[in-house]
Protein backbone atom coordinates (compact mmCIF):
# COMPACT_ATOMS: atom_id res chain seq x y z
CA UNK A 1 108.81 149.81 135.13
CA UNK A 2 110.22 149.64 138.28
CA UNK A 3 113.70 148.84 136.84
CA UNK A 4 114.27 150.85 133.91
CA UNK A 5 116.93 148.69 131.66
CA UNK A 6 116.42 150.97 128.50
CA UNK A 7 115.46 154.46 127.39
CA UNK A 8 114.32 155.07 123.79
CA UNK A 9 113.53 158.78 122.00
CA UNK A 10 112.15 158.77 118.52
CA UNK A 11 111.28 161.46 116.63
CA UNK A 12 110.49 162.07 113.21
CA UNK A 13 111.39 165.86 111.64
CA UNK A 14 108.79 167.05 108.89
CA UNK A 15 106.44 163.89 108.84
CA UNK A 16 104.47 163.54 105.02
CA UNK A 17 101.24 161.75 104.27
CA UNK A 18 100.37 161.37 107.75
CA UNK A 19 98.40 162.40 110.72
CA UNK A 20 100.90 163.89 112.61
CA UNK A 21 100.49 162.61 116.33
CA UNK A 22 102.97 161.26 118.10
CA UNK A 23 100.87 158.26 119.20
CA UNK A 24 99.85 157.62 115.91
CA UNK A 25 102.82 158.32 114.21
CA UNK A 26 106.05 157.43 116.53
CA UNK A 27 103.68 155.19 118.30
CA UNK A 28 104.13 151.85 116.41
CA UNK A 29 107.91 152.38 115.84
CA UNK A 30 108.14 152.94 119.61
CA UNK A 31 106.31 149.94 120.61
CA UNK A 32 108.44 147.53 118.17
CA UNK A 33 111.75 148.67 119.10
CA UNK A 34 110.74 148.84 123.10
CA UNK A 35 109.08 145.50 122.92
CA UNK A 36 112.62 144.22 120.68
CA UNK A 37 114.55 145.83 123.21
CA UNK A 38 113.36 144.39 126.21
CA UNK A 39 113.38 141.09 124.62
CA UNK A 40 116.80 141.14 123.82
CA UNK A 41 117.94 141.80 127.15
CA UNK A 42 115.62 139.11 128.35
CA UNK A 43 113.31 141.63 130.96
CA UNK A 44 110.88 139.35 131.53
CA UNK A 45 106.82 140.39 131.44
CA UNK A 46 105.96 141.71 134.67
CA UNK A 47 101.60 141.71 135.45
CA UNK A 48 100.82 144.44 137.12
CA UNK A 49 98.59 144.77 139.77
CA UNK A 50 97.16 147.63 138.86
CA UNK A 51 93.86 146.90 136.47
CA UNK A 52 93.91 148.51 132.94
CA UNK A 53 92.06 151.49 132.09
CA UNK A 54 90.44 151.18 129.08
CA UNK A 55 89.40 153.84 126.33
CA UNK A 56 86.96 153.83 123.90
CA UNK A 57 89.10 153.14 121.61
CA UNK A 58 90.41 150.12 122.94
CA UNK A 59 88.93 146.31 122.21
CA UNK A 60 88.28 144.63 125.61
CA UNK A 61 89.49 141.00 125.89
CA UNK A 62 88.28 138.15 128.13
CA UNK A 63 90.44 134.94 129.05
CA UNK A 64 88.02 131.89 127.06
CA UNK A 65 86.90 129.43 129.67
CA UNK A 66 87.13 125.53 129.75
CA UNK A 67 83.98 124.02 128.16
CA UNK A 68 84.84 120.77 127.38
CA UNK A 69 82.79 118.09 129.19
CA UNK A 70 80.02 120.51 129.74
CA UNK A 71 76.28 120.04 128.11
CA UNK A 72 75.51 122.14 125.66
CA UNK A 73 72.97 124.34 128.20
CA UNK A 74 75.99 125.13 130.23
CA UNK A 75 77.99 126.63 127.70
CA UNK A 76 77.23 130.78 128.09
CA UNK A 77 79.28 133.80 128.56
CA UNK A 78 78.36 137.45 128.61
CA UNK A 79 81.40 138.14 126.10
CA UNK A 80 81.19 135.42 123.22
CA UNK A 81 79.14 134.09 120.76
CA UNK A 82 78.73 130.36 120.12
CA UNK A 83 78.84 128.36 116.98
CA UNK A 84 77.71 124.59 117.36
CA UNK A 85 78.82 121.58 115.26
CA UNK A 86 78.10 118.27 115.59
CA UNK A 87 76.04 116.02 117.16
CA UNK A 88 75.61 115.04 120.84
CA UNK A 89 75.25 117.26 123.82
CA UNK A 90 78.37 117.41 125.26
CA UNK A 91 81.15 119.90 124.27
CA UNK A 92 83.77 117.41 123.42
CA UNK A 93 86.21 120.31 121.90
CA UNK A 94 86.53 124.08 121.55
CA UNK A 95 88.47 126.79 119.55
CA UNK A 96 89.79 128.89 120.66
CA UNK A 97 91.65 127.09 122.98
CA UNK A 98 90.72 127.62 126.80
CA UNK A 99 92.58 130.73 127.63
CA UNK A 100 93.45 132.51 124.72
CA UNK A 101 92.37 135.81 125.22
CA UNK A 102 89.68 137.32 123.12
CA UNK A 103 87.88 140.38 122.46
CA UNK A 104 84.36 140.78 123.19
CA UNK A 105 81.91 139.28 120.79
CA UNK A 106 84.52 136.90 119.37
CA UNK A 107 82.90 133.46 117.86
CA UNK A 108 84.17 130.50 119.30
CA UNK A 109 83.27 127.29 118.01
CA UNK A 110 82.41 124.46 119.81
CA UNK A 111 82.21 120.77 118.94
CA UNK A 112 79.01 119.06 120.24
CA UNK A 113 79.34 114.38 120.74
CA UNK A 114 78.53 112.05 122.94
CA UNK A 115 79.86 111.65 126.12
């Protein structure tokens, strides 16, 4: 954003079968051929400082922490649910993997042995 390296206009004359926004319509052809674009020329991702504003409409996500070698008491978050398997009281493996962003209320199973 601070660079711009490409400009793209889409529009579509006398849309059928459709809602006719432009978010919802041009929207996903936009994104695509932006996020092609940009790849293409190699821009690289840049994280903004700036937090997100979220709409309603939008499905928070949450980074998944490390639980492995924890007890099974310690393993809590606000955001996810937990499925246990196994035996044992220590969390000997997870999945999701630690970091993979998820939205709120995601499962993520966890593998209970013996440490």
């Amino acid at each position: 954003m601070n660079d711009p390296k490409i400009v793209c206009y889409i529009s579509i004359k006398e849309a059928k079968n459709t809602i006719q926004y432009g978010g919802t319509t041009v929207g996903p052809i936009m994104a695509r051929v932006i996020h092609d674009s940009l790849k293409a020329l190699n821009v690289k991702k840049q994280v903004s400082d700036v937090e997100r504003t979220y709409t309603f409409m939008d499905p928070k996500v949450y980074p998944l922490d490390n639980y492995i070698g924890k007890k099974k008491k310690e393993v809590k978050s606000p955001y996810f649910t937990f499925v246990f398997k196994g035996e044992g009281d220590t969390v000997i493996d997870q999945m999701p993997r630690v970091g993979e962003l998820l939205e709120e209320n995601s499962v993520v199973l966890i593998q209970l042995g013996n440490s």
